[in-house]
PDB file of N, CA and C in Angstrom:
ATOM      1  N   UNK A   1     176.175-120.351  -3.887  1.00  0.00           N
ATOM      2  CA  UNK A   1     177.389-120.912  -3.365  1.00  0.00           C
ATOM      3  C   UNK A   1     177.433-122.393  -3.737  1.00  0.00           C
ATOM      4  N   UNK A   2     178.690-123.147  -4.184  1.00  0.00           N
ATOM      5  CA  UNK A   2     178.605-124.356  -4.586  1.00  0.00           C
ATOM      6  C   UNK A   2     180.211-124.755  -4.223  1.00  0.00           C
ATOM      7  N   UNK A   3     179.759-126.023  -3.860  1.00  0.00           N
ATOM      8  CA  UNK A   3     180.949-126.782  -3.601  1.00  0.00           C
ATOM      9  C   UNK A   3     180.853-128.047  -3.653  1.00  0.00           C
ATOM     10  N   UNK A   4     181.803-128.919  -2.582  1.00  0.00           N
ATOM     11  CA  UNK A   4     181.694-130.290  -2.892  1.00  0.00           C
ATOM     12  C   UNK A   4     180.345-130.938  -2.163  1.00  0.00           C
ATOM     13  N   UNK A   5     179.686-131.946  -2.462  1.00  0.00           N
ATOM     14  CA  UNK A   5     178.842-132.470  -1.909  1.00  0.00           C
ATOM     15  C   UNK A   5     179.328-133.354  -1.381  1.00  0.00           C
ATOM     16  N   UNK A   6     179.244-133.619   0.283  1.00  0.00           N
ATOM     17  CA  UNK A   6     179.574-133.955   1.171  1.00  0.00           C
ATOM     18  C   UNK A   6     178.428-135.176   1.534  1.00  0.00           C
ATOM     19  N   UNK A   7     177.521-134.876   1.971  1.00  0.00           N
ATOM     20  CA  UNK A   7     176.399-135.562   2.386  1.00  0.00           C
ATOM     21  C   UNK A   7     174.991-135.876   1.351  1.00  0.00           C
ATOM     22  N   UNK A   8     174.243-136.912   1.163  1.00  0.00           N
ATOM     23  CA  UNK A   8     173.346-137.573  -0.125  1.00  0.00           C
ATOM     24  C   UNK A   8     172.111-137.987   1.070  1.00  0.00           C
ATOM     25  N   UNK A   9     171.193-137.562   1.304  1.00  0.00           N
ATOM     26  CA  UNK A   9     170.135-138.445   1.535  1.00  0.00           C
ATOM     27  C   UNK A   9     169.434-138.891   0.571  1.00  0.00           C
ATOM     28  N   UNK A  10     168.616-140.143   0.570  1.00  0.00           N
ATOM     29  CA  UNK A  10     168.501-140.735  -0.221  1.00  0.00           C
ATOM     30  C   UNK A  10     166.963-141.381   0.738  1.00  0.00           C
ATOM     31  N   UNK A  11     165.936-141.570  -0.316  1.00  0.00           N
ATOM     32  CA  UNK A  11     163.934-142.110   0.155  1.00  0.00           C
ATOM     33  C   UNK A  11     164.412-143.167  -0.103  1.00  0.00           C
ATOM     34  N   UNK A  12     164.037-144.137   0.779  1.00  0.00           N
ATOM     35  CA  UNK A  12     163.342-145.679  -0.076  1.00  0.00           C
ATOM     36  C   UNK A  12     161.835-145.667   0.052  1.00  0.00           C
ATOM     37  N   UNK A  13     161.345-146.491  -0.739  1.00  0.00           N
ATOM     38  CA  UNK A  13     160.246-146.820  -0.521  1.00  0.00           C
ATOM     39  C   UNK A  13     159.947-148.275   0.151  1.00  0.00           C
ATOM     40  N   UNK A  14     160.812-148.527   0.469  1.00  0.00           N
ATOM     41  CA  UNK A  14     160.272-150.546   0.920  1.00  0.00           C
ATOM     42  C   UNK A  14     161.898-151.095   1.568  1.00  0.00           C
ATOM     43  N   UNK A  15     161.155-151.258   2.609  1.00  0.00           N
ATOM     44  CA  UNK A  15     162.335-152.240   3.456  1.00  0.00           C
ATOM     45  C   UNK A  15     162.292-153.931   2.873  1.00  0.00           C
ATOM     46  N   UNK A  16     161.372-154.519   2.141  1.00  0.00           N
ATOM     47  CA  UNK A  16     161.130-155.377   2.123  1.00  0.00           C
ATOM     48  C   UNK A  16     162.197-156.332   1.210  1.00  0.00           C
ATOM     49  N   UNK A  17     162.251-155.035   0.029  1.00  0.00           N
ATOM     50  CA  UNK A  17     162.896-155.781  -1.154  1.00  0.00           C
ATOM     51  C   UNK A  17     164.468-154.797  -1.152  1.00  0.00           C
ATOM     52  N   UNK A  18     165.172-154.236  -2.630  1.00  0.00           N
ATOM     53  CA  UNK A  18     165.846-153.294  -2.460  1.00  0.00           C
ATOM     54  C   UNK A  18     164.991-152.584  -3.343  1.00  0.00           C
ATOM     55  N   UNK A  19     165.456-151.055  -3.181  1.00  0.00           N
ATOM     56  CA  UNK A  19     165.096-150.191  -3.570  1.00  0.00           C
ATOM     57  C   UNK A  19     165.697-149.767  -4.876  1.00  0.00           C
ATOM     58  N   UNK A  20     164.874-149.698  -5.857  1.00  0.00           N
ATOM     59  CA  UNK A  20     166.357-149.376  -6.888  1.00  0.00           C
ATOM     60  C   UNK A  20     167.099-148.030  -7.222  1.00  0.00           C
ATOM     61  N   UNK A  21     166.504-147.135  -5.747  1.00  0.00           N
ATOM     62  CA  UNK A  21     166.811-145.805  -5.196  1.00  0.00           C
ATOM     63  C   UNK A  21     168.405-145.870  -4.776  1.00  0.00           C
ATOM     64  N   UNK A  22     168.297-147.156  -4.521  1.00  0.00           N
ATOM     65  CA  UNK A  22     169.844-147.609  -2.737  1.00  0.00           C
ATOM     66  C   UNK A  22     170.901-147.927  -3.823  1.00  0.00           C
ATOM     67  N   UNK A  23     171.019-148.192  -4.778  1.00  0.00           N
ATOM     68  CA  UNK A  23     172.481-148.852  -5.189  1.00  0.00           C
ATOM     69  C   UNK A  23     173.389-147.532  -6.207  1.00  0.00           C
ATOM     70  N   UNK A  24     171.889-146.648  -6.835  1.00  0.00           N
ATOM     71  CA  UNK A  24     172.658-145.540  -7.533  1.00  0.00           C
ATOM     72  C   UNK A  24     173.060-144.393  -6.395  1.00  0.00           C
ATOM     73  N   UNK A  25     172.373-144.192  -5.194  1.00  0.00           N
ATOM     74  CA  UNK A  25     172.715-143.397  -3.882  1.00  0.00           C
ATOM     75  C   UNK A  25     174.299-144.016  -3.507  1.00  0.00           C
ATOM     76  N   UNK A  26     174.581-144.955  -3.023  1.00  0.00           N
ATOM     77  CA  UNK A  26     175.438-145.582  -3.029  1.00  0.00           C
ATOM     78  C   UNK A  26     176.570-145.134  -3.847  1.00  0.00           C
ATOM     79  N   UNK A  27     176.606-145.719  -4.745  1.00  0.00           N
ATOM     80  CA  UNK A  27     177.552-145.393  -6.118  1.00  0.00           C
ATOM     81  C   UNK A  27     177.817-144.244  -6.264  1.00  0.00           C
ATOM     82  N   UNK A  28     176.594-143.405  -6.285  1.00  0.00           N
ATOM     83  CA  UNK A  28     176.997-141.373  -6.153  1.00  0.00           C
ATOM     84  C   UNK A  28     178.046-141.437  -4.833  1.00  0.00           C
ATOM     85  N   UNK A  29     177.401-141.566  -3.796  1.00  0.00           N
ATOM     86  CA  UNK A  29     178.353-141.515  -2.631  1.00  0.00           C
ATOM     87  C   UNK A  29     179.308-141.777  -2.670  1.00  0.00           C
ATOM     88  N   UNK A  30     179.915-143.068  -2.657  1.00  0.00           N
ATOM     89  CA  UNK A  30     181.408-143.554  -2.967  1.00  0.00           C
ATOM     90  C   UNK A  30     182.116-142.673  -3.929  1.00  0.00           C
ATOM     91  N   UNK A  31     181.552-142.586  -4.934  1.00  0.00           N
ATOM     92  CA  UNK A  31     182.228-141.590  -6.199  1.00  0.00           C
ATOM     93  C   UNK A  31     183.009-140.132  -5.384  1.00  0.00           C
ATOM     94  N   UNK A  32     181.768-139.757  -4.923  1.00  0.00           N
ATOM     95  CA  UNK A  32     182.140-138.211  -3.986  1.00  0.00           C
ATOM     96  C   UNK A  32     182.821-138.202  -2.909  1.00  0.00           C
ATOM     97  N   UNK A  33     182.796-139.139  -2.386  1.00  0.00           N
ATOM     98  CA  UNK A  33     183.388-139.516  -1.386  1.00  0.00           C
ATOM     99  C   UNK A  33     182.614-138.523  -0.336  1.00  0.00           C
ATOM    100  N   UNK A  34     181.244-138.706  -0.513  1.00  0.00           N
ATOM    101  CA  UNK A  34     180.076-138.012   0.474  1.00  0.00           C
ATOM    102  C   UNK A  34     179.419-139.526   1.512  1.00  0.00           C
ATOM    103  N   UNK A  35     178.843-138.569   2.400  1.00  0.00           N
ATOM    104  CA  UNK A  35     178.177-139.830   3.321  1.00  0.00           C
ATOM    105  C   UNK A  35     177.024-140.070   2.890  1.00  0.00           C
ATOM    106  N   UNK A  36     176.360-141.311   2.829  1.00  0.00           N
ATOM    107  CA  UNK A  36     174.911-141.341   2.633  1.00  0.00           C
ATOM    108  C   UNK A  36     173.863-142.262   3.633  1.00  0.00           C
ATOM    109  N   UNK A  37     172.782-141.199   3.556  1.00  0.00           N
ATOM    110  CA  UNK A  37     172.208-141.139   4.940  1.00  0.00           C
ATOM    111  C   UNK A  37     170.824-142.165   4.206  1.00  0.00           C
ATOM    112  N   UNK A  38     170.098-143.140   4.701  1.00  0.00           N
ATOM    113  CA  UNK A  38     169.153-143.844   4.052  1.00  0.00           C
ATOM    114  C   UNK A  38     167.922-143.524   4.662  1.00  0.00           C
ATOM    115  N   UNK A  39     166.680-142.970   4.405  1.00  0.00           N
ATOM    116  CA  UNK A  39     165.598-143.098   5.009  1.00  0.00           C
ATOM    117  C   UNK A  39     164.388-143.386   4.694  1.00  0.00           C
ATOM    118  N   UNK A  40     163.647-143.973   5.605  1.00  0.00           N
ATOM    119  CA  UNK A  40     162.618-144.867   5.584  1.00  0.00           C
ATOM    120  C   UNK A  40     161.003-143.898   6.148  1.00  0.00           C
ATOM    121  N   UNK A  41     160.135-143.714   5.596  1.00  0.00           N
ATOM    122  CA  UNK A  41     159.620-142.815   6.495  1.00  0.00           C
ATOM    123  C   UNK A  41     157.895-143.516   6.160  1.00  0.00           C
ATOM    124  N   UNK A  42     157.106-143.317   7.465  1.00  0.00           N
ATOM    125  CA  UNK A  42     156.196-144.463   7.278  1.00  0.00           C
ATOM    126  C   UNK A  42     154.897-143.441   8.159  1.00  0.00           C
ATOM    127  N   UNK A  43     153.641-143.586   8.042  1.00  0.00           N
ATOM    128  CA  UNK A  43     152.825-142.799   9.383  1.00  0.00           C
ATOM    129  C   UNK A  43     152.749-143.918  10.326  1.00  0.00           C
ATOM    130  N   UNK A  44     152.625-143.092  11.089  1.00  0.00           N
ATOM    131  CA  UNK A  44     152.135-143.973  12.173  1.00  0.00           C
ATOM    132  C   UNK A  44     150.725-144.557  12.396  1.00  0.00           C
ATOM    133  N   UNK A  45     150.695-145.557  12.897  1.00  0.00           N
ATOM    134  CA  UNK A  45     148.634-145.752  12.950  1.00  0.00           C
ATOM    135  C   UNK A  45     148.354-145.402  14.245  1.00  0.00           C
ATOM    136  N   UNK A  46     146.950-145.027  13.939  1.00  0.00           N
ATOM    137  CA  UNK A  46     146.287-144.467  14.739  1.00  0.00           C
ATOM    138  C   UNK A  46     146.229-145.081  16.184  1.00  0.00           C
ATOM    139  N   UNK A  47     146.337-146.148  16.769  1.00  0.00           N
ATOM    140  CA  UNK A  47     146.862-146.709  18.135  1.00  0.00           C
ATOM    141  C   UNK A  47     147.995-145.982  18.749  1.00  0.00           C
ATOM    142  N   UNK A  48     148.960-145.817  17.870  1.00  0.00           N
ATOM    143  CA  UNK A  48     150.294-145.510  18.240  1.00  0.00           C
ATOM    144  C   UNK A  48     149.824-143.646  18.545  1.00  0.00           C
ATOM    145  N   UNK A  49     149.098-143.251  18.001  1.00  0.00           N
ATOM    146  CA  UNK A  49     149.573-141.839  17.484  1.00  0.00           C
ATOM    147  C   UNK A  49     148.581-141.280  18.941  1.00  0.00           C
ATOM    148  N   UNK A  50     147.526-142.463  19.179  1.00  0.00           N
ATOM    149  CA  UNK A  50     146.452-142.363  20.624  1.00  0.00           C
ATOM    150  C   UNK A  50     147.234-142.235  21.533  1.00  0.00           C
ATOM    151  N   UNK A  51     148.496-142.737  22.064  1.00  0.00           N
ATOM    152  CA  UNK A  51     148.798-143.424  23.265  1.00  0.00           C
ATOM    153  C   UNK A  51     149.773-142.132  23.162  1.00  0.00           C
ATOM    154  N   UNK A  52     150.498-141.434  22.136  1.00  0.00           N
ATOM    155  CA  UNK A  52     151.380-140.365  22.328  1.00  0.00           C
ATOM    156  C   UNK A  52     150.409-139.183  23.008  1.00  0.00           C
ATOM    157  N   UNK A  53     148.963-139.154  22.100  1.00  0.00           N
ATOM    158  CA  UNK A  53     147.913-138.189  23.019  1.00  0.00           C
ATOM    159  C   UNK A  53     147.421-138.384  24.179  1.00  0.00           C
ATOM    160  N   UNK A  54     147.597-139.027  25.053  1.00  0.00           N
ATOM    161  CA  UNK A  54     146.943-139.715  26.019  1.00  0.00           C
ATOM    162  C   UNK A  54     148.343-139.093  26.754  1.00  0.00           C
ATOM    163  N   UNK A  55     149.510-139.633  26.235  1.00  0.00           N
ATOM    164  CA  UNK A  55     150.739-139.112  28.072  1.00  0.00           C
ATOM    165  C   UNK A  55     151.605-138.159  27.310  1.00  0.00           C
ATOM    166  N   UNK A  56     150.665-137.410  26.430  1.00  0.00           N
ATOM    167  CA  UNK A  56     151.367-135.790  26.336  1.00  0.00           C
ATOM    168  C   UNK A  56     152.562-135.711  25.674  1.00  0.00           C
ATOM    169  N   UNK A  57     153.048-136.852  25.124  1.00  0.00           N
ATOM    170  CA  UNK A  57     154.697-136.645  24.821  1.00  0.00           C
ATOM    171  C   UNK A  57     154.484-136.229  23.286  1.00  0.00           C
ATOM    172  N   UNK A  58     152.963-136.904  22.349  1.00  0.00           N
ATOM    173  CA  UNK A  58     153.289-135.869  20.990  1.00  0.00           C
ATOM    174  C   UNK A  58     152.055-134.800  21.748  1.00  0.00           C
ATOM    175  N   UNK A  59     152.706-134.147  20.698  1.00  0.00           N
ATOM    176  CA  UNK A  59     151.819-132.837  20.646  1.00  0.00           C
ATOM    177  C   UNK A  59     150.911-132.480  19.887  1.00  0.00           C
ATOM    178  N   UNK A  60     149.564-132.201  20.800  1.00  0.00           N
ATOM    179  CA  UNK A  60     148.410-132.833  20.034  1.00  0.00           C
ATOM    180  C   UNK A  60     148.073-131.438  18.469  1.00  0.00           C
ATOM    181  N   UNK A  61     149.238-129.930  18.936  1.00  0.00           N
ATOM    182  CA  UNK A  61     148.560-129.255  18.280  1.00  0.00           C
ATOM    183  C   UNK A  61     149.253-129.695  16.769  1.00  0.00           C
ATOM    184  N   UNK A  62     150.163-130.696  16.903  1.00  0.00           N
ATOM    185  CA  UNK A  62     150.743-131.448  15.641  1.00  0.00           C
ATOM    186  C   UNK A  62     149.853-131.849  14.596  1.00  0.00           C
ATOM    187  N   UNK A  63     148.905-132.780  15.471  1.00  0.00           N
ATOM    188  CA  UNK A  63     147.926-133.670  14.384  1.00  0.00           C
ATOM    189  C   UNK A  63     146.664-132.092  14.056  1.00  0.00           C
ATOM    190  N   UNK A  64     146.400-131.538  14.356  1.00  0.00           N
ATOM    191  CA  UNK A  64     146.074-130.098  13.713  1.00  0.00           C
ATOM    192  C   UNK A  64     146.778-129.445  12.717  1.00  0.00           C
ATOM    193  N   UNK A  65     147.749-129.236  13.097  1.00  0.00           N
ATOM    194  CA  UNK A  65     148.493-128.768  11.506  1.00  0.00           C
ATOM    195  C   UNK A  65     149.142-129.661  10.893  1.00  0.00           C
ATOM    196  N   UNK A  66     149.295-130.870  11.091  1.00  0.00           N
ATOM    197  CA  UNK A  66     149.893-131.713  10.067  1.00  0.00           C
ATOM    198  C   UNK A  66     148.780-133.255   9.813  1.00  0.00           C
ATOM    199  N   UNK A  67     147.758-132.955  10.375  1.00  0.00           N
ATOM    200  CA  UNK A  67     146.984-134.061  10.529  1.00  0.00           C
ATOM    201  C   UNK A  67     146.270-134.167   9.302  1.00  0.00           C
ATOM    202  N   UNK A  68     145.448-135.300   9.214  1.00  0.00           N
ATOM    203  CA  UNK A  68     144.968-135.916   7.795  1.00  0.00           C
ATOM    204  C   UNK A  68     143.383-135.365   8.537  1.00  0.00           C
ATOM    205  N   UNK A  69     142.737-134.963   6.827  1.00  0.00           N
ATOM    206  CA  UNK A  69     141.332-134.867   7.114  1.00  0.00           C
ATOM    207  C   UNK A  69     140.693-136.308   7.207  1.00  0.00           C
TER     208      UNK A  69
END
């Protein structure tokens, strides 16, 4: 099934500088007149990822199947 493309997500790698991912995402978008969604995706460190195990809110059987050896 094919149709119009509506929606573009689009990786950066670095908040720091631009991405030279962000301006051709962009440009596709506008063209299509699709939305584009930007994302940033980072791990968390190990402090942060303690304190979610500690009051239960992540789920520890997470870092088991998605956890780093």
């Amino acid at each position: 099934m094919t149709g119009p493309i509506r929606t573009i997500v689009a990786g950066i790698a670095t908040l720091e500088t631009e991405d030279p991912v962000l301006k051709p995402a962009l440009t596709l978008a506008e063209e299509l007149g699709a939305t584009l969604h930007v994302m940033h995706v980072f791990d968390l460190p190990e402090p942060i990822q303690a304190a979610y195990e500690e009051r239960m809110i992540f789920d520890p059987t997470l870092l088991k199947r998605y956890g780093r050896d």
